[in-house]
C-alpha atoms as a PDB file:
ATOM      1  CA  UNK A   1     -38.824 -18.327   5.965  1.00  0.00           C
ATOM      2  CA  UNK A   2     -39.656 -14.708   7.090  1.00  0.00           C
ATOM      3  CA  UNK A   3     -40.308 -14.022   2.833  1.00  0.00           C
ATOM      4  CA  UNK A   4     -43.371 -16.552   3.282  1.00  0.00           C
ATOM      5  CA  UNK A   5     -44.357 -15.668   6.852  1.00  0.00           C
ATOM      6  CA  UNK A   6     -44.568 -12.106   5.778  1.00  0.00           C
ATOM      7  CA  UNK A   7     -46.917 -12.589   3.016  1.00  0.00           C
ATOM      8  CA  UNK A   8     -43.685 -11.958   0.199  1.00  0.00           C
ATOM      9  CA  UNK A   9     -42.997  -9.133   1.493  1.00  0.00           C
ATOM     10  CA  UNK A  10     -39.278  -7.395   2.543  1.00  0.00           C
ATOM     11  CA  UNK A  11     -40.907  -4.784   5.020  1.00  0.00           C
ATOM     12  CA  UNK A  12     -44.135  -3.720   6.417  1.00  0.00           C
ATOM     13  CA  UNK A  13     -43.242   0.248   6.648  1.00  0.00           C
ATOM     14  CA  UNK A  14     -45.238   2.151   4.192  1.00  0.00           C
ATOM     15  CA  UNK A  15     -42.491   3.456   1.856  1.00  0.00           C
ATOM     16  CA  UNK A  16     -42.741   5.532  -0.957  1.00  0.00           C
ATOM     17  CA  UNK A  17     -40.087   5.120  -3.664  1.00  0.00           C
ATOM     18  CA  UNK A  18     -36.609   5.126  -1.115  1.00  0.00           C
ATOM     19  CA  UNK A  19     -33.757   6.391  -2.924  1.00  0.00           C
ATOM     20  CA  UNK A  20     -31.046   5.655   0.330  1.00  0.00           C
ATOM     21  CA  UNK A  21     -31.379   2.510   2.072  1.00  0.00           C
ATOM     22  CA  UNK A  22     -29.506   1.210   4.967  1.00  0.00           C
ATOM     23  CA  UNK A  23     -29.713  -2.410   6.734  1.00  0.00           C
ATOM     24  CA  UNK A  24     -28.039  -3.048   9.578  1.00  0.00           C
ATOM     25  CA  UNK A  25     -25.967  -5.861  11.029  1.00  0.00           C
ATOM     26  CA  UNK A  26     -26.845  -7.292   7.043  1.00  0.00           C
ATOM     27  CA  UNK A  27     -25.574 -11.159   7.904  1.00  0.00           C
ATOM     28  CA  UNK A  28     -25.459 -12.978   4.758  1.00  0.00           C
ATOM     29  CA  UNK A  29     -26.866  -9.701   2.634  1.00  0.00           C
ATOM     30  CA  UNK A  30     -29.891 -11.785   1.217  1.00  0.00           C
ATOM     31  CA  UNK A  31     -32.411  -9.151   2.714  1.00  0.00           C
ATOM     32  CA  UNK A  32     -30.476  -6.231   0.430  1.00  0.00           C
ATOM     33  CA  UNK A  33     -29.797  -8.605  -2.520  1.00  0.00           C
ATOM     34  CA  UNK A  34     -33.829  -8.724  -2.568  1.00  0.00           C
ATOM     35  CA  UNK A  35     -34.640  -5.260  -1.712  1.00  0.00           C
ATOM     36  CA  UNK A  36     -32.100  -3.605  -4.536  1.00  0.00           C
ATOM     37  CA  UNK A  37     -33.877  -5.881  -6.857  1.00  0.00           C
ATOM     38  CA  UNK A  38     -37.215  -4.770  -5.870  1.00  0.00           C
ATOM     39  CA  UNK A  39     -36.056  -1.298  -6.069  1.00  0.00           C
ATOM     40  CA  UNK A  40     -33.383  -0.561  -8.767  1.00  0.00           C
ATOM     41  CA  UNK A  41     -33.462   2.755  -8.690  1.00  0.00           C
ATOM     42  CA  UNK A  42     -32.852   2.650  -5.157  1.00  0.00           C
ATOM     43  CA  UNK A  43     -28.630   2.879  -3.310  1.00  0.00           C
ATOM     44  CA  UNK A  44     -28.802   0.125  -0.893  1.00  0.00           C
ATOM     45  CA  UNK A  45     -25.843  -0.039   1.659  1.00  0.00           C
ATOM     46  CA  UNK A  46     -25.881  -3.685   4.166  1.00  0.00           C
ATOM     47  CA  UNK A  47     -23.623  -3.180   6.886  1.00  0.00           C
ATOM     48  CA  UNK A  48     -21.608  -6.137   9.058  1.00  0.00           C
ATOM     49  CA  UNK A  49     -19.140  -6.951  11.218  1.00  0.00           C
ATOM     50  CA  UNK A  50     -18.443 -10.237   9.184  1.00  0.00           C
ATOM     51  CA  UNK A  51     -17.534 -10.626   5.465  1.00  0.00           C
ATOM     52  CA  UNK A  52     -19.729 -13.025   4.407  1.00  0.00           C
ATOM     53  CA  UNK A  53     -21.825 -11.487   2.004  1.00  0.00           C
ATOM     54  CA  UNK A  54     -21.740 -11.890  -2.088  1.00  0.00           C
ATOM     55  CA  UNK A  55     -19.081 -10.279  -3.949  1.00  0.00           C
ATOM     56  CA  UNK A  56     -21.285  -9.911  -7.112  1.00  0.00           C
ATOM     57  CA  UNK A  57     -24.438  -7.778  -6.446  1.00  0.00           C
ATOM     58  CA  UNK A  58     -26.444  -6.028  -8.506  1.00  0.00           C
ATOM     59  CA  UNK A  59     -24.731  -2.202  -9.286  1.00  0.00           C
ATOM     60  CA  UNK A  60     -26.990  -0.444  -6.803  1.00  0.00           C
ATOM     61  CA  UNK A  61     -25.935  -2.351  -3.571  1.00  0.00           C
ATOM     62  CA  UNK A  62     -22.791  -2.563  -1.952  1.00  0.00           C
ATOM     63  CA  UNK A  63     -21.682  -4.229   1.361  1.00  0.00           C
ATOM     64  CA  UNK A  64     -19.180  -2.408   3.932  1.00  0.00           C
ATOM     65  CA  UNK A  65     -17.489  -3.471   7.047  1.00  0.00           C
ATOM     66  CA  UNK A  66     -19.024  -1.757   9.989  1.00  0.00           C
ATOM     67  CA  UNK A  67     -19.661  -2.021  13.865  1.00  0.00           C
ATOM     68  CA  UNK A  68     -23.395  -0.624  14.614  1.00  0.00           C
ATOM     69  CA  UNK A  69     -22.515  -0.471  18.201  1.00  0.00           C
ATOM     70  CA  UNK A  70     -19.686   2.247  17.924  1.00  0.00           C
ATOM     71  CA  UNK A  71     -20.364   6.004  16.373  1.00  0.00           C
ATOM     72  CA  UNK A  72     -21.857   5.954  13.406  1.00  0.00           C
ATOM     73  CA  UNK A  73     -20.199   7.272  10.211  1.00  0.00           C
ATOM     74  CA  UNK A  74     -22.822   7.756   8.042  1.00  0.00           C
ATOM     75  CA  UNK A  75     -24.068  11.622   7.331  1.00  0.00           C
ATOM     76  CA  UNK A  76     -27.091  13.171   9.212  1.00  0.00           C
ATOM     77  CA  UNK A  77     -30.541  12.797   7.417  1.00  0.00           C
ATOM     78  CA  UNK A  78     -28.415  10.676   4.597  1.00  0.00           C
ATOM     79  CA  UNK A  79     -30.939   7.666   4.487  1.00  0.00           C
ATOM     80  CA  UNK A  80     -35.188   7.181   3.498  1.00  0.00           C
ATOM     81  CA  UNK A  81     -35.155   4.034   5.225  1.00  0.00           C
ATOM     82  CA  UNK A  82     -33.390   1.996   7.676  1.00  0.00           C
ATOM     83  CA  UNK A  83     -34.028  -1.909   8.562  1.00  0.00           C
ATOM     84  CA  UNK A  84     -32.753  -4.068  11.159  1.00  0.00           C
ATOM     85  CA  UNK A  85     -33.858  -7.529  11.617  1.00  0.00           C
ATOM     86  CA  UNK A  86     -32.306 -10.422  13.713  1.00  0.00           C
ATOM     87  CA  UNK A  87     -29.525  -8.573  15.971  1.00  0.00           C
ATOM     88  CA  UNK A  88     -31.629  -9.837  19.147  1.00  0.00           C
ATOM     89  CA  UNK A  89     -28.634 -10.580  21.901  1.00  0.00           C
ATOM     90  CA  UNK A  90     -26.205  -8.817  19.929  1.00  0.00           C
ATOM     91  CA  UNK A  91     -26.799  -5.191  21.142  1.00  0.00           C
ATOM     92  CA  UNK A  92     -25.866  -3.714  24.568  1.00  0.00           C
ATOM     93  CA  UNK A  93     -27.094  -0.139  24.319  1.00  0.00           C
ATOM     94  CA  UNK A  94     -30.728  -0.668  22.039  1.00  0.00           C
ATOM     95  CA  UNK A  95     -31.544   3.654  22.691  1.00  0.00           C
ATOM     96  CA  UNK A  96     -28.461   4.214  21.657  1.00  0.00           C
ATOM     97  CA  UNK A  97     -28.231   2.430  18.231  1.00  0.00           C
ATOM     98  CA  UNK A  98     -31.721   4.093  17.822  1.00  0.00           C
ATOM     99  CA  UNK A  99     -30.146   7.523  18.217  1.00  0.00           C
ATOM    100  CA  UNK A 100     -27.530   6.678  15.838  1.00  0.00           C
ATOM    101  CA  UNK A 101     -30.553   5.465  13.388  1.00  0.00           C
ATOM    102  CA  UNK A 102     -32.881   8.700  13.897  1.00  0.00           C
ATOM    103  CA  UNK A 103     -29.590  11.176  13.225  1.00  0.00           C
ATOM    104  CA  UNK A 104     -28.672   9.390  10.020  1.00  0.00           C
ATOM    105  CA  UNK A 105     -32.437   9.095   8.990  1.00  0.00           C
ATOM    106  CA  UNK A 106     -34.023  12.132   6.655  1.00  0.00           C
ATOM    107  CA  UNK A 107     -36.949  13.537   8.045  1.00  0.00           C
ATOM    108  CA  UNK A 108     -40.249  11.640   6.878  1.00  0.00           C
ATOM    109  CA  UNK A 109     -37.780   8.547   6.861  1.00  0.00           C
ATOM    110  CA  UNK A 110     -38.595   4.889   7.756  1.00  0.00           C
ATOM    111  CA  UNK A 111     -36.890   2.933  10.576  1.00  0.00           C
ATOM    112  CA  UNK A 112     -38.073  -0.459  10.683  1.00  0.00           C
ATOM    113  CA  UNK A 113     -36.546  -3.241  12.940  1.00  0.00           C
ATOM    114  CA  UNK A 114     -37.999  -7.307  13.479  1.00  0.00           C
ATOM    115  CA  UNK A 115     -36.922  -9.692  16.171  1.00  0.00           C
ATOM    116  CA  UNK A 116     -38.187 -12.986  17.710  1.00  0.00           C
ATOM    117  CA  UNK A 117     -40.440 -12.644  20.352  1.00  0.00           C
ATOM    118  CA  UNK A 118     -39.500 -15.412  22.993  1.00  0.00           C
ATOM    119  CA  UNK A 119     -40.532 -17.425  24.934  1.00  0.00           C
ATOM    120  CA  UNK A 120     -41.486 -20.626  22.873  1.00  0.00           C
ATOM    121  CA  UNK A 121     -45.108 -21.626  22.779  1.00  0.00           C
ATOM    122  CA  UNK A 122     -47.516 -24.415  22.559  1.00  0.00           C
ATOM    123  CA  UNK A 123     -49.832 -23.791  19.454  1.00  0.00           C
ATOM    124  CA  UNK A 124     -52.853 -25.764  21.524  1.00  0.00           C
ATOM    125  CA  UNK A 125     -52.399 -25.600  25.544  1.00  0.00           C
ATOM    126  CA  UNK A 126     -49.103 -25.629  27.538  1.00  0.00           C
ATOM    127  CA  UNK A 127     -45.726 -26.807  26.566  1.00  0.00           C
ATOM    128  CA  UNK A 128     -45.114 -29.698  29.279  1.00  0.00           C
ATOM    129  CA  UNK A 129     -42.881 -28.634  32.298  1.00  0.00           C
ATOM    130  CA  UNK A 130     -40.576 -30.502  31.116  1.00  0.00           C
ATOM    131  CA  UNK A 131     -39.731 -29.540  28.136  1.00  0.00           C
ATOM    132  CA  UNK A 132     -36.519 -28.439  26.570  1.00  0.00           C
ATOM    133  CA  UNK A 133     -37.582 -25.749  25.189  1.00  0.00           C
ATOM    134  CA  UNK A 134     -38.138 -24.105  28.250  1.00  0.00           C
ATOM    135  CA  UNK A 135     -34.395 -24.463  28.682  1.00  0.00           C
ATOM    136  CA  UNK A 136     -33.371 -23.578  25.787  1.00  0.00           C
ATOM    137  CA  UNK A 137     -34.949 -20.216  25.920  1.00  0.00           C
ATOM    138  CA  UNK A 138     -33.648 -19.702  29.584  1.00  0.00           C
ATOM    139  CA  UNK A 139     -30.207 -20.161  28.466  1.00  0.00           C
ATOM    140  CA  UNK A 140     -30.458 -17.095  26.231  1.00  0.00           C
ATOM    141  CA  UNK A 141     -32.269 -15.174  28.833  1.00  0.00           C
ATOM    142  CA  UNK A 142     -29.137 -16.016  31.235  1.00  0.00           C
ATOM    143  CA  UNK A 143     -26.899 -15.085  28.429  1.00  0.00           C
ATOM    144  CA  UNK A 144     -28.699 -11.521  27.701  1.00  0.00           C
ATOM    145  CA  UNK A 145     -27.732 -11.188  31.810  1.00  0.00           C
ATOM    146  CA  UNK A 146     -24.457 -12.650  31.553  1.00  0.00           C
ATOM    147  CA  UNK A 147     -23.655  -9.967  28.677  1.00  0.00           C
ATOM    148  CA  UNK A 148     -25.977  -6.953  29.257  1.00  0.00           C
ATOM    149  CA  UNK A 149     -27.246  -7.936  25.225  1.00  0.00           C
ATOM    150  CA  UNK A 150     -30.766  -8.808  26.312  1.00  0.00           C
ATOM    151  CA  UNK A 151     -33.006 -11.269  23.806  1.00  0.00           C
ATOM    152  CA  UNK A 152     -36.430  -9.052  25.306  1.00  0.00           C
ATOM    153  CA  UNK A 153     -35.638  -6.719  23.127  1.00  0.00           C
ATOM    154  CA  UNK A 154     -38.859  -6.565  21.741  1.00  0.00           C
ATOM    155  CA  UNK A 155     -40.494  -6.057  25.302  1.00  0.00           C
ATOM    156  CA  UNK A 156     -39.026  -2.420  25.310  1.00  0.00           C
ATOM    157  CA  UNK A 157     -39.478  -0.993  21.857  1.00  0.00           C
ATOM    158  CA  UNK A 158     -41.663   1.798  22.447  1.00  0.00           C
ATOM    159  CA  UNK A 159     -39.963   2.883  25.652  1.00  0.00           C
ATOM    160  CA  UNK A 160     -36.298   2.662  23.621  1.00  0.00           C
ATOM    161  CA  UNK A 161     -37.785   4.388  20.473  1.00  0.00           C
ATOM    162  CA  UNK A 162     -39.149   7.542  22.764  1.00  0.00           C
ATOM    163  CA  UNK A 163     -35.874   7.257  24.429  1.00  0.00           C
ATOM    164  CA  UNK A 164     -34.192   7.842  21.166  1.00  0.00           C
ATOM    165  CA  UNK A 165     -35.906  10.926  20.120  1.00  0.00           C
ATOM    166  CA  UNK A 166     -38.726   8.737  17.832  1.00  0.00           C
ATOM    167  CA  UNK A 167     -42.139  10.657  18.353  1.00  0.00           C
ATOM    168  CA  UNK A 168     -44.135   9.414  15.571  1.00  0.00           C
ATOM    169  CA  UNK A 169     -46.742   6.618  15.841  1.00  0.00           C
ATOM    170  CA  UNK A 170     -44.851   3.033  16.575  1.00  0.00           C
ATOM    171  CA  UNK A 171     -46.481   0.643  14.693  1.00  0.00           C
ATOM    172  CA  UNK A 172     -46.122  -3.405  15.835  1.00  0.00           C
ATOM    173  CA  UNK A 173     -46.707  -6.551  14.176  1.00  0.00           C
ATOM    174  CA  UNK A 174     -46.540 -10.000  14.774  1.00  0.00           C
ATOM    175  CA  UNK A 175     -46.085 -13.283  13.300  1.00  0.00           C
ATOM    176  CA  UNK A 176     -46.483 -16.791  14.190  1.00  0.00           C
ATOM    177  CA  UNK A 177     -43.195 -18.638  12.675  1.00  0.00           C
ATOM    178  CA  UNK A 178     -44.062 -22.532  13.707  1.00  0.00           C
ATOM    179  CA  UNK A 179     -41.340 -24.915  14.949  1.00  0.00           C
ATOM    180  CA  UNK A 180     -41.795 -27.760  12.276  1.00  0.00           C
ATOM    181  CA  UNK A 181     -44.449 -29.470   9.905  1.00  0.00           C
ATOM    182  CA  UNK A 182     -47.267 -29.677  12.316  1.00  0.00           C
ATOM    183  CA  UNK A 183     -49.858 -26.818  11.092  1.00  0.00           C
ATOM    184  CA  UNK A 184     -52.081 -27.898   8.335  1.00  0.00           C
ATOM    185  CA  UNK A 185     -51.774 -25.071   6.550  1.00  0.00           C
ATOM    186  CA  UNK A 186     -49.732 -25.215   3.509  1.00  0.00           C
ATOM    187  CA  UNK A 187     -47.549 -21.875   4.157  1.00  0.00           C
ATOM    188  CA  UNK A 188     -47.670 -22.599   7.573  1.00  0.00           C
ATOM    189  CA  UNK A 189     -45.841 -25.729   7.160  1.00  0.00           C
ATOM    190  CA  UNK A 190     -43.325 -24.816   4.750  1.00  0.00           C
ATOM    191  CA  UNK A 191     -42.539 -22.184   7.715  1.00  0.00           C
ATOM    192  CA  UNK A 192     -42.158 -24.360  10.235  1.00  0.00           C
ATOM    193  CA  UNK A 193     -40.164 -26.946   7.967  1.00  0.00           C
ATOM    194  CA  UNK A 194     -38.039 -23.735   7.476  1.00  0.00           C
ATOM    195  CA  UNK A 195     -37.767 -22.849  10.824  1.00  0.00           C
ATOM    196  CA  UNK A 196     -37.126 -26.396  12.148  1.00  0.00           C
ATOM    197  CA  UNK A 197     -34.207 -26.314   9.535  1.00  0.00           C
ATOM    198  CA  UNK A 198     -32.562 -23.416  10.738  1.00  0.00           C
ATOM    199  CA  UNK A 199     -32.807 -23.946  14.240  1.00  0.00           C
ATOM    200  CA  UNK A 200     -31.260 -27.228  13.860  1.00  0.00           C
ATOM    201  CA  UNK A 201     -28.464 -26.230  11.666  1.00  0.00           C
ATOM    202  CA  UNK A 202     -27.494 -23.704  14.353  1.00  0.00           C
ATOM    203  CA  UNK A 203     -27.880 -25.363  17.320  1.00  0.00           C
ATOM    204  CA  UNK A 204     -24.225 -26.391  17.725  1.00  0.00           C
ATOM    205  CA  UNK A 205     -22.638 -23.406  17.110  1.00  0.00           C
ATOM    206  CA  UNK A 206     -25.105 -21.240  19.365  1.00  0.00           C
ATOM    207  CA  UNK A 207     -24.532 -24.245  22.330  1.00  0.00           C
ATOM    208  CA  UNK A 208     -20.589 -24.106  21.819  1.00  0.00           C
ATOM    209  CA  UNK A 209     -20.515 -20.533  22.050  1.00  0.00           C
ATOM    210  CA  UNK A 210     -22.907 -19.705  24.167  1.00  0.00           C
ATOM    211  CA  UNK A 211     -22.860 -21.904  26.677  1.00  0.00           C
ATOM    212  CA  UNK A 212     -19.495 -23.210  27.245  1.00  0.00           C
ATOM    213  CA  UNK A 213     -17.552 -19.784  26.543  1.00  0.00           C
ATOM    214  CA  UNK A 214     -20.286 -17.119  27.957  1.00  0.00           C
ATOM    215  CA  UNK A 215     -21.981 -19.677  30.841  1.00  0.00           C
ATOM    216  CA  UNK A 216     -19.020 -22.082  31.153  1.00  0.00           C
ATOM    217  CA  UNK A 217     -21.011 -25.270  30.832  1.00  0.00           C
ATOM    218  CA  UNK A 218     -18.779 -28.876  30.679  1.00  0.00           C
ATOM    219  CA  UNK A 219     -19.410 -30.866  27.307  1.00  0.00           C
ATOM    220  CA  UNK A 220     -21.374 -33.356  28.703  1.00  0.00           C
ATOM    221  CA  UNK A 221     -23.530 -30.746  30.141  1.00  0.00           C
ATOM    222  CA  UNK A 222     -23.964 -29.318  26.362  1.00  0.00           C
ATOM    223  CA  UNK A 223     -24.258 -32.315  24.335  1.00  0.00           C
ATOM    224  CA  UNK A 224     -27.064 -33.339  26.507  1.00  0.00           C
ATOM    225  CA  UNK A 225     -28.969 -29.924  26.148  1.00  0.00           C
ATOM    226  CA  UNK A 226     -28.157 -30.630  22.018  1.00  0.00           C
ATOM    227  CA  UNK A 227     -29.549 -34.743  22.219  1.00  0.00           C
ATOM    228  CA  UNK A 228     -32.680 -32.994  23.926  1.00  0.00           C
ATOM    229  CA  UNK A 229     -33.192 -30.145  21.608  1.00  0.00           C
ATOM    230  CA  UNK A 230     -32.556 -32.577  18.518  1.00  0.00           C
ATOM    231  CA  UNK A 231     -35.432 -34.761  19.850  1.00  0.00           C
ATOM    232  CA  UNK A 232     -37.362 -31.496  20.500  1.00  0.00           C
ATOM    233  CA  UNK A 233     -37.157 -30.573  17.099  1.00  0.00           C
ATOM    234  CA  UNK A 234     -38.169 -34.030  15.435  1.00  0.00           C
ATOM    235  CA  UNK A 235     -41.430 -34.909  18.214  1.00  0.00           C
ATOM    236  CA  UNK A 236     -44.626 -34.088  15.571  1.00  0.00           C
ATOM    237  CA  UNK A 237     -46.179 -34.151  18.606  1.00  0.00           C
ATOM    238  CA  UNK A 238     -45.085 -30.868  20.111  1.00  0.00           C
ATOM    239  CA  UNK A 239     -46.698 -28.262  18.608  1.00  0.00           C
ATOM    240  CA  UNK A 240     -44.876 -25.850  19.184  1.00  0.00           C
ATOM    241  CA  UNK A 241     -43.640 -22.089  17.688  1.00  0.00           C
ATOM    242  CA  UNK A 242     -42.431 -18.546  18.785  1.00  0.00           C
ATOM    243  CA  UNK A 243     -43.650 -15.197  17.982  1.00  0.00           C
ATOM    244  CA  UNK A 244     -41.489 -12.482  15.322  1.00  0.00           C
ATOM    245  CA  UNK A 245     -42.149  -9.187  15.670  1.00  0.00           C
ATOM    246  CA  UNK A 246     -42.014  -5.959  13.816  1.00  0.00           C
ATOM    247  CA  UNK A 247     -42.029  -2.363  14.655  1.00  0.00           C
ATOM    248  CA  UNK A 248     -41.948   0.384  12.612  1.00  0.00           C
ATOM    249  CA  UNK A 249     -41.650   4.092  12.691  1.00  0.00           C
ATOM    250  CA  UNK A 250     -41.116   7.423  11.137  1.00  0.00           C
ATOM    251  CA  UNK A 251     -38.666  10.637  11.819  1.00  0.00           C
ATOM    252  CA  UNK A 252     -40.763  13.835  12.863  1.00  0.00           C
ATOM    253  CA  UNK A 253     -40.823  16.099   9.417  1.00  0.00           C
ATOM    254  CA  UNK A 254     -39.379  18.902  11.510  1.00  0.00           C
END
């Protein structure tokens, strides 16, 4: 889905032949199975606090074990380019993790990171007030409370960045990743089919977790919210989508 909604490619950072290459929080490793092939020549490390990744990879990646929120192990100015993407209400201390990032980063080296953007959004007009999605998305913003792990992350980029010790020029981007099969557009709509997809899969698991064992909801309580965002996701009427964005940015030469 984010292959297609960013044009085929794996990053927007202008790199230039990256030899060390670090992504963080790596999930299911398919980000680094596609970057080592890009870039053979490159030694890509994806980094997770679950084993799930591929146990047959291509000879320049490999996959470790690692917490990103605890001190860092890797050596100063080690990597050329470090990604992040998706670890929105997962992180309590963001200028923190950046600090870690800029230390391990050589200087001239790429940090990259891309996160939804919520709320959710009508394509044409105003989702109604009624809508689920408005509860949906206020669910994670009590959660990001509830755990100090905000899902705004995106809101305070810059301000984190500078925090961190990042001085160069942050560059942001922005995608529109619809909810469904409603834009005409052929790309579009295999996004949206995509996205649809994947927020379906996981609604479950995100409602179990999330809001019986962080908000302490009753089951009837949750499979209603699910019934609701199940319709949600099947109305062609409701045209609706939420934002991804990207920031980028480079460690002072000196």
């Amino acid at each position: 889905m984010l292959y297609l909604a960013y044009d085929n490619r794996l990053f927007l950072a202008p790199l230039k032949n990256p030899q060390r290459v670090l992504d963080v929080g790596c999930g299911t490793g398919i980000w680094c199975l596609d970057f080592a092939e890009q870039f053979p020549s490159a030694q890509v490390i994806g980094t997770d606090i679950s084993p799930i990744q591929p146990r047959w990879v291509t000879p320049n990646l490999k996959f470790e074990i690692d917490n990103c929120e605890l001190e860092w192990t890797f050596a100063e100015n080690e990597f050329d380019y470090i990604h992040i993407s998706s670890l929105i209400g997962s992180i309590q201390d963001w200028p923190k993790l950046y600090r870690e990032a800029l230390r391990a980063l050589k200087p001239g080296g790429w940090f990259e990171q891309r996160e939804v953007a919520l709320p959710v959004r009508a394509n044409e007009g105003e989702l109604p007030d009624d809508c689920v999605y408005h509860d949906w998305v206020n669910i994670f913003y009590e959660t990001g409370e509830v755990t100090g792990r905000t899902w705004t992350v995106t809101d305070h980029w810059k301000e984190w960045l500078r925090e961190a010790g990042f001085t160069e020029k942050i560059h942001t981007h922005q995608v529109k990743l619809p909810i469904g099969g409603w834009p005409k557009d052929k790309t579009q709509k295999e996004i949206g089919v995509f996205n649809r997809l994947s927020l379906d899969t996981g609604l479950e698991g995100f409602a179990t977790y999330i809001c019986k064992m962080v908000l302490g909801w009753d089951d009837g309580e949750i499979q209603q919210i699910l019934e609701r965002m199940r319709a949600a996701l099947k109305n062609p009427h409701l045209h609706a989508y939420f934002n991804m964005k990207s920031v980028w940015t480079q460690k002072p030469f000196t």
